[in-house]
PDB file of N, CA and C in Angstrom:
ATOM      1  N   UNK A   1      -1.175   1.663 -27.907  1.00  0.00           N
ATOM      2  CA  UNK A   1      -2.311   1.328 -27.074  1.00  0.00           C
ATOM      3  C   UNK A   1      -1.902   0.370 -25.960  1.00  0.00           C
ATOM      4  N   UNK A   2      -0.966  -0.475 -26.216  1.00  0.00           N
ATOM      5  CA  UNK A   2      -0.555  -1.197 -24.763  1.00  0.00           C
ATOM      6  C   UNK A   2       0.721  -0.800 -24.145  1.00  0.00           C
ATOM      7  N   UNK A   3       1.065   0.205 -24.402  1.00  0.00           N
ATOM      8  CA  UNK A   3       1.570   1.286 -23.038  1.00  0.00           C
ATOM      9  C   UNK A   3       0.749   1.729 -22.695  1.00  0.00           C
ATOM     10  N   UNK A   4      -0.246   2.354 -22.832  1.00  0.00           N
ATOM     11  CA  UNK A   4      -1.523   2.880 -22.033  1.00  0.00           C
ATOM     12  C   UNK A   4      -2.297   1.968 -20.961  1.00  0.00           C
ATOM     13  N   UNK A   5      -2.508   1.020 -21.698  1.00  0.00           N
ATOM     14  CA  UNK A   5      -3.069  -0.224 -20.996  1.00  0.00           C
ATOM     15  C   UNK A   5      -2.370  -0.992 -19.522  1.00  0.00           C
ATOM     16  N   UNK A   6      -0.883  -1.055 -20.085  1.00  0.00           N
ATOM     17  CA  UNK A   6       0.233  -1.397 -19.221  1.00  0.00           C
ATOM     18  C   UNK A   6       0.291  -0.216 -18.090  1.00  0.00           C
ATOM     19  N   UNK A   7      -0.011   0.830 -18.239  1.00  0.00           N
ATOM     20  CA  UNK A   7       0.273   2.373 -17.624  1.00  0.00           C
ATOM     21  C   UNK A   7      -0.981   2.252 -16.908  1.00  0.00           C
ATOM     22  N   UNK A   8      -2.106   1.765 -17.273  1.00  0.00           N
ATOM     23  CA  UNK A   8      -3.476   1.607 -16.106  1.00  0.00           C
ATOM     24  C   UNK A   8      -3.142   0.660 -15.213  1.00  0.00           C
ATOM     25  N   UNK A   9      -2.602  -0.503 -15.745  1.00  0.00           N
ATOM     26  CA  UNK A   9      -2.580  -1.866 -15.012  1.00  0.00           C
ATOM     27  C   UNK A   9      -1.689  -1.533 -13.771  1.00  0.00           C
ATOM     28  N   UNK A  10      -0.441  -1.146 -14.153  1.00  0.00           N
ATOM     29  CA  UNK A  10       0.745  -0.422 -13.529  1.00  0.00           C
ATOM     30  C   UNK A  10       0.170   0.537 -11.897  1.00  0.00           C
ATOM     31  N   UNK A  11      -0.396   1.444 -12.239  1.00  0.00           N
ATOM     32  CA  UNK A  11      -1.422   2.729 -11.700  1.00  0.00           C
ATOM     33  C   UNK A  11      -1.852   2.004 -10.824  1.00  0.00           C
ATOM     34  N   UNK A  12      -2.932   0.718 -10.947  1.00  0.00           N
ATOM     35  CA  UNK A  12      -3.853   0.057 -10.633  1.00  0.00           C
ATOM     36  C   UNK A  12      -3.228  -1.068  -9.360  1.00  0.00           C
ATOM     37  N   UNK A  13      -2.166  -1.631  -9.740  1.00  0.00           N
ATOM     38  CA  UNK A  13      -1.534  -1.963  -8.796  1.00  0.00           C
ATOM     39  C   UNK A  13      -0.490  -1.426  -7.817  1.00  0.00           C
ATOM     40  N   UNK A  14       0.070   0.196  -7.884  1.00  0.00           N
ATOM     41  CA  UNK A  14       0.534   0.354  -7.059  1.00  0.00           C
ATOM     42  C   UNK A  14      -0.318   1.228  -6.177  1.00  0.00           C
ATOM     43  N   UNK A  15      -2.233   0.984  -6.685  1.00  0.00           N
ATOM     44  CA  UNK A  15      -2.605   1.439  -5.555  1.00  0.00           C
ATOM     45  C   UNK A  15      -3.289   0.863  -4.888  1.00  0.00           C
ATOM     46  N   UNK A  16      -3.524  -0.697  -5.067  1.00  0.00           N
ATOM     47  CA  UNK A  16      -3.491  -1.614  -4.326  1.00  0.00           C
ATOM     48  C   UNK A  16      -2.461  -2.072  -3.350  1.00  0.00           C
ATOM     49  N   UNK A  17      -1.150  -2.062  -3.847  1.00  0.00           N
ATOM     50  CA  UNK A  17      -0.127  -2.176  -2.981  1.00  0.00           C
ATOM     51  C   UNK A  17       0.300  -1.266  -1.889  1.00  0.00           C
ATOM     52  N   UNK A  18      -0.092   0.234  -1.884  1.00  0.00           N
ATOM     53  CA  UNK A  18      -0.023   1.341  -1.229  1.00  0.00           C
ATOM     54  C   UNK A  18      -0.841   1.584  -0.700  1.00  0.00           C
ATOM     55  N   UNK A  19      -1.975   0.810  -0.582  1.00  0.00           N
ATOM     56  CA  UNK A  19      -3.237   2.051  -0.215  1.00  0.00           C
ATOM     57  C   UNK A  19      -3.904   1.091   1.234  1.00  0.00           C
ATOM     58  N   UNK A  20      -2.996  -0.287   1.754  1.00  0.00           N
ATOM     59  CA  UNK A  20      -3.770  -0.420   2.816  1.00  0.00           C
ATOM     60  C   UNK A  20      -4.999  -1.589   2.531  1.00  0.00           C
ATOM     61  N   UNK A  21      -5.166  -1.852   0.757  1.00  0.00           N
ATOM     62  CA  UNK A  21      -6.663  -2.341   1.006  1.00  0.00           C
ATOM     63  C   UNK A  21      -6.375  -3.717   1.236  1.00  0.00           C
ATOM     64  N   UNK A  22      -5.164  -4.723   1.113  1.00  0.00           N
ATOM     65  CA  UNK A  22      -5.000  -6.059   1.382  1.00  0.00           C
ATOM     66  C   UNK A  22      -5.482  -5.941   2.841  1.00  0.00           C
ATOM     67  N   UNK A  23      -4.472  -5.428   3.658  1.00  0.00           N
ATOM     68  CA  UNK A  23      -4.652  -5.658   4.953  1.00  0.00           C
ATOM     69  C   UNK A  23      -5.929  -5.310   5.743  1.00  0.00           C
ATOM     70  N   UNK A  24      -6.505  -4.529   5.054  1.00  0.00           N
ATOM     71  CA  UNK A  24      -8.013  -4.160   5.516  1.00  0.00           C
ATOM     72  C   UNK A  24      -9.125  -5.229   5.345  1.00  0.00           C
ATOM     73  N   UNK A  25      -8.836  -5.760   4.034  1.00  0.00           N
ATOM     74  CA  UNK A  25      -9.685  -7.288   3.277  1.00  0.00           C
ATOM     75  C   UNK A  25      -9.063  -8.254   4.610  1.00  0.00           C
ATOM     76  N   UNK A  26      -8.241  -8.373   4.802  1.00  0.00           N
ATOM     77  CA  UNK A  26      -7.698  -9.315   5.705  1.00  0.00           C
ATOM     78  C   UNK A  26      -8.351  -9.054   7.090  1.00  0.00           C
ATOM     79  N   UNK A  27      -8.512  -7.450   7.462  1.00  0.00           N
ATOM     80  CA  UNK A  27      -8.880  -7.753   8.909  1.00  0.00           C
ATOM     81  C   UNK A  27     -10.702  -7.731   8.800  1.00  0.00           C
ATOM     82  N   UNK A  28     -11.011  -7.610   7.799  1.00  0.00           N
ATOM     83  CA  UNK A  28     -12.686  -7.992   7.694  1.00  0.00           C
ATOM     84  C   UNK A  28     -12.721  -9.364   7.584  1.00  0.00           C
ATOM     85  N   UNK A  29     -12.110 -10.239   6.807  1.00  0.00           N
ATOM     86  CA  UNK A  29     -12.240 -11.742   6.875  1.00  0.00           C
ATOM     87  C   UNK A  29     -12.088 -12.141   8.383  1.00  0.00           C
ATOM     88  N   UNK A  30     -11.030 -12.151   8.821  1.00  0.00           N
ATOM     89  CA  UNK A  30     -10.704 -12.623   9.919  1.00  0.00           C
ATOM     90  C   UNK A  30     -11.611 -12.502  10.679  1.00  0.00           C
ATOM     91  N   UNK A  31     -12.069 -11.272  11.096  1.00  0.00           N
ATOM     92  CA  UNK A  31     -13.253 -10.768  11.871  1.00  0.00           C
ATOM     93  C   UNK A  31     -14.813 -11.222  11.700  1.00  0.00           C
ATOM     94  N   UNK A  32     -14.828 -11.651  10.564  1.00  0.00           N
ATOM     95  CA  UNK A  32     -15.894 -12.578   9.412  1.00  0.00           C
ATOM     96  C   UNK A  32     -15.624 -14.137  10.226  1.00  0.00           C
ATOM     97  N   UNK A  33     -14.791 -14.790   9.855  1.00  0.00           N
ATOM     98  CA  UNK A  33     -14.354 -16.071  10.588  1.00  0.00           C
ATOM     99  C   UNK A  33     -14.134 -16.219  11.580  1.00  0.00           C
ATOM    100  N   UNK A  34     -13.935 -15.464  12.646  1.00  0.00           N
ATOM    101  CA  UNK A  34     -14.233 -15.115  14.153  1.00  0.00           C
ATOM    102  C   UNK A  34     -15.416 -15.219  14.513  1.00  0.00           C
ATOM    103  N   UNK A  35     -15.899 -14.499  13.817  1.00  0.00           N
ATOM    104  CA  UNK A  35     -17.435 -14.331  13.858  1.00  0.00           C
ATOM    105  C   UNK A  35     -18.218 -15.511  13.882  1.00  0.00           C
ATOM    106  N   UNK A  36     -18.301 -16.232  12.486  1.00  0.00           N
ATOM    107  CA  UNK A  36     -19.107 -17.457  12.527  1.00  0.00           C
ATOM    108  C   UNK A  36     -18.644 -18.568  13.280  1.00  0.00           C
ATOM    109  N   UNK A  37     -16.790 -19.138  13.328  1.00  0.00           N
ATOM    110  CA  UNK A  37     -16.705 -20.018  14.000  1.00  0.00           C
ATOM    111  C   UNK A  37     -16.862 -19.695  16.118  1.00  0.00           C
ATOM    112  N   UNK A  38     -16.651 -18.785  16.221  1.00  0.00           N
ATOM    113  CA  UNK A  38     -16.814 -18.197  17.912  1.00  0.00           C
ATOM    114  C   UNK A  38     -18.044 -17.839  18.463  1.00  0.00           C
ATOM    115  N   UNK A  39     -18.902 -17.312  17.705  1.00  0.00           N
ATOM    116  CA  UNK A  39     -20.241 -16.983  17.998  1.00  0.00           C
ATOM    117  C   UNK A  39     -21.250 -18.039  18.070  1.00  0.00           C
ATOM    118  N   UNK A  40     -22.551 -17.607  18.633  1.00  0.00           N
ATOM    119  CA  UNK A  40     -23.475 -19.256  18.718  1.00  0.00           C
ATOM    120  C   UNK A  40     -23.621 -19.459  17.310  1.00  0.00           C
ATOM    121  N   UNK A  41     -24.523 -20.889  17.221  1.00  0.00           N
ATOM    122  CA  UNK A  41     -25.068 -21.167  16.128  1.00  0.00           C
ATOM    123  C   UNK A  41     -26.031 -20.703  15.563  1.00  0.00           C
ATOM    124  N   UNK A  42     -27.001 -19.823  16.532  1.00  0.00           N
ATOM    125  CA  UNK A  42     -28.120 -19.168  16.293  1.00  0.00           C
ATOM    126  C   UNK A  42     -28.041 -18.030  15.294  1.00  0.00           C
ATOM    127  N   UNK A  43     -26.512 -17.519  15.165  1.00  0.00           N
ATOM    128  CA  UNK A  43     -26.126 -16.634  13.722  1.00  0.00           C
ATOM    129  C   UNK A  43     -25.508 -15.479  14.584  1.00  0.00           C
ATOM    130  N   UNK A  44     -24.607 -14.783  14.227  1.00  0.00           N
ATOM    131  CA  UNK A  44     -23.138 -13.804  14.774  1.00  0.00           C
ATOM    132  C   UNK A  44     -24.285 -12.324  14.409  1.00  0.00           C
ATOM    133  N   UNK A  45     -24.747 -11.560  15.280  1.00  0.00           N
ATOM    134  CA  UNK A  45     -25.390 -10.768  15.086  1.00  0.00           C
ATOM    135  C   UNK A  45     -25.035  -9.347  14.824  1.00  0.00           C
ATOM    136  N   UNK A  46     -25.496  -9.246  13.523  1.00  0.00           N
ATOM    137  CA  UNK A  46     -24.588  -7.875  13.280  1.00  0.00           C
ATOM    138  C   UNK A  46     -23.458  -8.037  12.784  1.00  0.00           C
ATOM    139  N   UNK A  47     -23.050  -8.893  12.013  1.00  0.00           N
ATOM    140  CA  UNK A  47     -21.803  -9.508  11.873  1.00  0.00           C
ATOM    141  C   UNK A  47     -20.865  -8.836  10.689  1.00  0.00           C
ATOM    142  N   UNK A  48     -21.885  -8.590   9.524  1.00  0.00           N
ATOM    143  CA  UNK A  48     -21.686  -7.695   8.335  1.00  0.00           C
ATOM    144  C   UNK A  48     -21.298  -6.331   8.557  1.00  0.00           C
ATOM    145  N   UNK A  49     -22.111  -5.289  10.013  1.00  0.00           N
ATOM    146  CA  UNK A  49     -21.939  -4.512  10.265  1.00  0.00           C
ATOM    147  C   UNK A  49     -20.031  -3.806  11.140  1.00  0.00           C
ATOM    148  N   UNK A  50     -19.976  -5.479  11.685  1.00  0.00           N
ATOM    149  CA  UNK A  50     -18.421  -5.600  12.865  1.00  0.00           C
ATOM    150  C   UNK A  50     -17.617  -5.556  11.364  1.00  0.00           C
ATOM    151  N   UNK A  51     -17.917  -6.466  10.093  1.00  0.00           N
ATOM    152  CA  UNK A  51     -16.746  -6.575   9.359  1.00  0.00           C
ATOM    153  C   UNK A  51     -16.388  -5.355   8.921  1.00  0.00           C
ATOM    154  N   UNK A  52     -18.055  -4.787   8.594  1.00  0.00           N
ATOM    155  CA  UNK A  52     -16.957  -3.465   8.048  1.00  0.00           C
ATOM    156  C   UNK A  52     -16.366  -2.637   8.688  1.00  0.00           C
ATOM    157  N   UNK A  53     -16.755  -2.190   9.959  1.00  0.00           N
ATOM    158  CA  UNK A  53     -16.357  -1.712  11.047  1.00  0.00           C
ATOM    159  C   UNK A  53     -14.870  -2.187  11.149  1.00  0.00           C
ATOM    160  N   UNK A  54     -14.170  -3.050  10.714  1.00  0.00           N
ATOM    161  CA  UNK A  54     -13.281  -3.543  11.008  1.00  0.00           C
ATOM    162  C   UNK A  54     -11.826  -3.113   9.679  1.00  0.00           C
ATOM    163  N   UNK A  55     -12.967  -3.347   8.517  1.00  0.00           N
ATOM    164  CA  UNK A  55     -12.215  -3.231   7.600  1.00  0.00           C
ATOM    165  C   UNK A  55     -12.242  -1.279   7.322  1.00  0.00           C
ATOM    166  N   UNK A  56     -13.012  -0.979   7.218  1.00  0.00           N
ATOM    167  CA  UNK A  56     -13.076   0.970   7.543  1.00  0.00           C
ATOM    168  C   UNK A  56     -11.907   1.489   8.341  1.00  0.00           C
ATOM    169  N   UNK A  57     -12.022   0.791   9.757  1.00  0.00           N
ATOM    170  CA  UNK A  57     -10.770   1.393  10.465  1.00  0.00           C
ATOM    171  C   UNK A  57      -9.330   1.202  10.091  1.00  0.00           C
ATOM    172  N   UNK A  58      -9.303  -0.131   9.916  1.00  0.00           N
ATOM    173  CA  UNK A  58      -7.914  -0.312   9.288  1.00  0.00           C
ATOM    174  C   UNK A  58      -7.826   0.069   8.052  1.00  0.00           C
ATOM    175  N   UNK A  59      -8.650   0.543   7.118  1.00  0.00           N
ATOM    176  CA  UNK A  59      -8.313   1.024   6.043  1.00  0.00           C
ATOM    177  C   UNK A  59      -7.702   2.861   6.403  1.00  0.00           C
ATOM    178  N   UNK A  60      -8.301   3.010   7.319  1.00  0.00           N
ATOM    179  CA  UNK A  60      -8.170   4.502   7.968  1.00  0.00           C
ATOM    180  C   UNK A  60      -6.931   4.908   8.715  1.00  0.00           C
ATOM    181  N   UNK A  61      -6.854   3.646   9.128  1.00  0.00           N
ATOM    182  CA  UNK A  61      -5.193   3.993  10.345  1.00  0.00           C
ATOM    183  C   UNK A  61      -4.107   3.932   9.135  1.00  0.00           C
ATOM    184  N   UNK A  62      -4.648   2.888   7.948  1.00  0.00           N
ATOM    185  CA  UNK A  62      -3.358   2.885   7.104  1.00  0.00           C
ATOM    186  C   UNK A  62      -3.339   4.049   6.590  1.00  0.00           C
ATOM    187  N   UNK A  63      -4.334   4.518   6.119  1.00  0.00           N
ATOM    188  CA  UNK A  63      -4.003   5.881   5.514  1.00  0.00           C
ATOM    189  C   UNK A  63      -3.936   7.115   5.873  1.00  0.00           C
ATOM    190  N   UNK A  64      -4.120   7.562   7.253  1.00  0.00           N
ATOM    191  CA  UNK A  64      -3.234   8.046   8.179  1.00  0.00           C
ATOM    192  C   UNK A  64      -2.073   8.150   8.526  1.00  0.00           C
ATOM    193  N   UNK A  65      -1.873   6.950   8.407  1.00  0.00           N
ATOM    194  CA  UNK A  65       0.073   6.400   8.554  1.00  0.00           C
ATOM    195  C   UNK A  65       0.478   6.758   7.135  1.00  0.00           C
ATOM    196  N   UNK A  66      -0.067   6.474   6.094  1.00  0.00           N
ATOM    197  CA  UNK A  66       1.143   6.932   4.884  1.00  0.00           C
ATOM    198  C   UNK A  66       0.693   8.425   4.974  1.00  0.00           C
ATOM    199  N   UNK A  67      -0.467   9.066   5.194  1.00  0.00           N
ATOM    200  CA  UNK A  67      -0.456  10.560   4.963  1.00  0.00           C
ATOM    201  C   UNK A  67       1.064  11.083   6.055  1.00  0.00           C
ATOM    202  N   UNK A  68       0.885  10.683   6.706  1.00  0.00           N
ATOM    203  CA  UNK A  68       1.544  11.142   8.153  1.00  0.00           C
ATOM    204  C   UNK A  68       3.421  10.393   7.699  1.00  0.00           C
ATOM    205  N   UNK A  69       3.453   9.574   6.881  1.00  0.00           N
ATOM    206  CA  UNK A  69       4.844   9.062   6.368  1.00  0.00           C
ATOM    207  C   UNK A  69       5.426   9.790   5.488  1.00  0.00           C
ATOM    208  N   UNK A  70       4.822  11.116   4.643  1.00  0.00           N
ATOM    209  CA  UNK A  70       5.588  11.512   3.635  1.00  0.00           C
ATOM    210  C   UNK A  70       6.359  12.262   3.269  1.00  0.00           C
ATOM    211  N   UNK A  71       6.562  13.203   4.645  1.00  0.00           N
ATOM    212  CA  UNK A  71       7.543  13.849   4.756  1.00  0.00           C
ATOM    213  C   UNK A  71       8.754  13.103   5.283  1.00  0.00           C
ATOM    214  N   UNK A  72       8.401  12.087   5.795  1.00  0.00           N
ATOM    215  CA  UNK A  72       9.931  11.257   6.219  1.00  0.00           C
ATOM    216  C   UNK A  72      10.465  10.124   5.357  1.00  0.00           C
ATOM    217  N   UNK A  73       9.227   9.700   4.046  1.00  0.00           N
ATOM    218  CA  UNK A  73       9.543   8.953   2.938  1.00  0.00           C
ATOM    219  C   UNK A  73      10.563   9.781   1.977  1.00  0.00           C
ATOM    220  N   UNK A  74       9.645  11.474   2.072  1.00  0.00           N
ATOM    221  CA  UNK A  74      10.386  12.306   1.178  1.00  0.00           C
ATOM    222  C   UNK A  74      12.040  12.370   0.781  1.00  0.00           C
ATOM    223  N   UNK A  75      12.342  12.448   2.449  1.00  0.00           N
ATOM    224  CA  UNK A  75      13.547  12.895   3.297  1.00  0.00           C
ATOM    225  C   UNK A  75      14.806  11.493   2.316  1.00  0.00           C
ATOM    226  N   UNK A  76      14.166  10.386   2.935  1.00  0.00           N
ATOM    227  CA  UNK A  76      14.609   8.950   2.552  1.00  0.00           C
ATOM    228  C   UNK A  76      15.156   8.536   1.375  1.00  0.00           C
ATOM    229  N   UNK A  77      14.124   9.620   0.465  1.00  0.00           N
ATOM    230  CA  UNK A  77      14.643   8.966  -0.662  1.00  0.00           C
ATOM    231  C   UNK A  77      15.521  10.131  -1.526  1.00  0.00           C
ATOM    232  N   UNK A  78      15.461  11.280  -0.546  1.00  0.00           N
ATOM    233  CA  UNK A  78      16.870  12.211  -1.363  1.00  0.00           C
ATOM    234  C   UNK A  78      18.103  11.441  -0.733  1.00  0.00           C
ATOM    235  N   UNK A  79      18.179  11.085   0.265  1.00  0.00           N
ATOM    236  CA  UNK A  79      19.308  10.397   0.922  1.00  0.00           C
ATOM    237  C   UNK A  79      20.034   9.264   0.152  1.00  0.00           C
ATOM    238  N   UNK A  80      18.740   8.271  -0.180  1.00  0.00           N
ATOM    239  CA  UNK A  80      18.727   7.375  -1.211  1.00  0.00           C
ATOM    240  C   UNK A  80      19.638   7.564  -2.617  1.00  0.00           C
ATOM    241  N   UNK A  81      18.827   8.770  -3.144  1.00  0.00           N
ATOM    242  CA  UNK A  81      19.285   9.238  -4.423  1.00  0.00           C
ATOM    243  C   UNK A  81      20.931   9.767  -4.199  1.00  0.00           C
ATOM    244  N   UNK A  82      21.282  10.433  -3.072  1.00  0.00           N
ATOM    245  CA  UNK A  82      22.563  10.852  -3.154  1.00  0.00           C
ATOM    246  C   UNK A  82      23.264  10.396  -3.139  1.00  0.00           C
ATOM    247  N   UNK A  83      22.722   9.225  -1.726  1.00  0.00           N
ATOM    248  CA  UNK A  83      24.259   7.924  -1.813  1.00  0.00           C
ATOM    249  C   UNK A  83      24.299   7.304  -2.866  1.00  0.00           C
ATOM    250  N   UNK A  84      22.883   7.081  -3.909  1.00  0.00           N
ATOM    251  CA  UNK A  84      23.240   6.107  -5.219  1.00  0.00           C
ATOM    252  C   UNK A  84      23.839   6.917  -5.720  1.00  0.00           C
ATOM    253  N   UNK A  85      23.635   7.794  -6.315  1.00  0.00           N
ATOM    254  CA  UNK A  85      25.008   8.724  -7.028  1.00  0.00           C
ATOM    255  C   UNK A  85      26.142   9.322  -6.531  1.00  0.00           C
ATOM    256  N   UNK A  86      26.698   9.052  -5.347  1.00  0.00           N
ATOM    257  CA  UNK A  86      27.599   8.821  -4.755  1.00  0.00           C
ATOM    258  C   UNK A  86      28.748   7.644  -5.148  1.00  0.00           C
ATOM    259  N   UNK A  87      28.125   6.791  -5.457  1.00  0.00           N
ATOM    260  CA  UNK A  87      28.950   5.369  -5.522  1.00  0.00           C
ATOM    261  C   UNK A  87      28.486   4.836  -6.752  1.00  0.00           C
ATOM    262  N   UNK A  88      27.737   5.918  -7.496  1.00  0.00           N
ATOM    263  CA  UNK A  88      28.099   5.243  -8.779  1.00  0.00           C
ATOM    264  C   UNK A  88      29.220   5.569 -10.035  1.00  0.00           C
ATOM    265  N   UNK A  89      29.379   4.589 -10.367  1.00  0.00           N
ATOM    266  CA  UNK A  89      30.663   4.145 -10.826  1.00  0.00           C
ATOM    267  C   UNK A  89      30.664   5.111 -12.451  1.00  0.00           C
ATOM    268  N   UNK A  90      31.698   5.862 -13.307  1.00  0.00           N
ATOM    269  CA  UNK A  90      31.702   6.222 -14.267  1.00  0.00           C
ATOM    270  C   UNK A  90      32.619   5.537 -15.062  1.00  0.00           C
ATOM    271  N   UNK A  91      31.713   5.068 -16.277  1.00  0.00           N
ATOM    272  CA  UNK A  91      33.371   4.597 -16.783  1.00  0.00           C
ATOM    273  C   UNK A  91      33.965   5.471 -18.287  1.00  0.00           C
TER     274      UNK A  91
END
């Protein structure tokens, strides 16, 4: 049961790490804190609507870019694999 568990957790973070959503959280904050400290005091209008607007797109260009990366990730990592077994050592 905790290889399974370990095997979700595992799953779970490399699709956080792959999928774009840090940097997307990042460009909604920013855009969030732009917002309130740059805008009047009277309140950043529409402000909820810009973050997500913000965080949507960049979640979109990233995943565009890895759709659009995987035939040249593909490529990379037979190259990868050959030179490692190339130079690896038998004893």
């Amino acid at each position: 049961m905790f290889s399974s568990g370990l095997k979700t957790f595992r799953a779970l973070l490399e699709i956080l790490a792959f999928s774009g959503l840090w940097t997307a959280l990042a460009a909604g904050a920013l855009t969030w804190a732009g917002g309130i400290f740059l805008l009047p005091p009277a309140g950043p209008p529409h402000l909820g609507l810009v973050c997500a607007l913000a965080f949507s797109g960049t979640l979109a260009v990233y995943g565009v870019d890895r759709l659009r990366d995987i035939d040249r990730d593909l490529k990379a990592l037979e190259a990868s694999a050959g030179a490692a077994a190339a130079r690896r050592v038998t004893r």
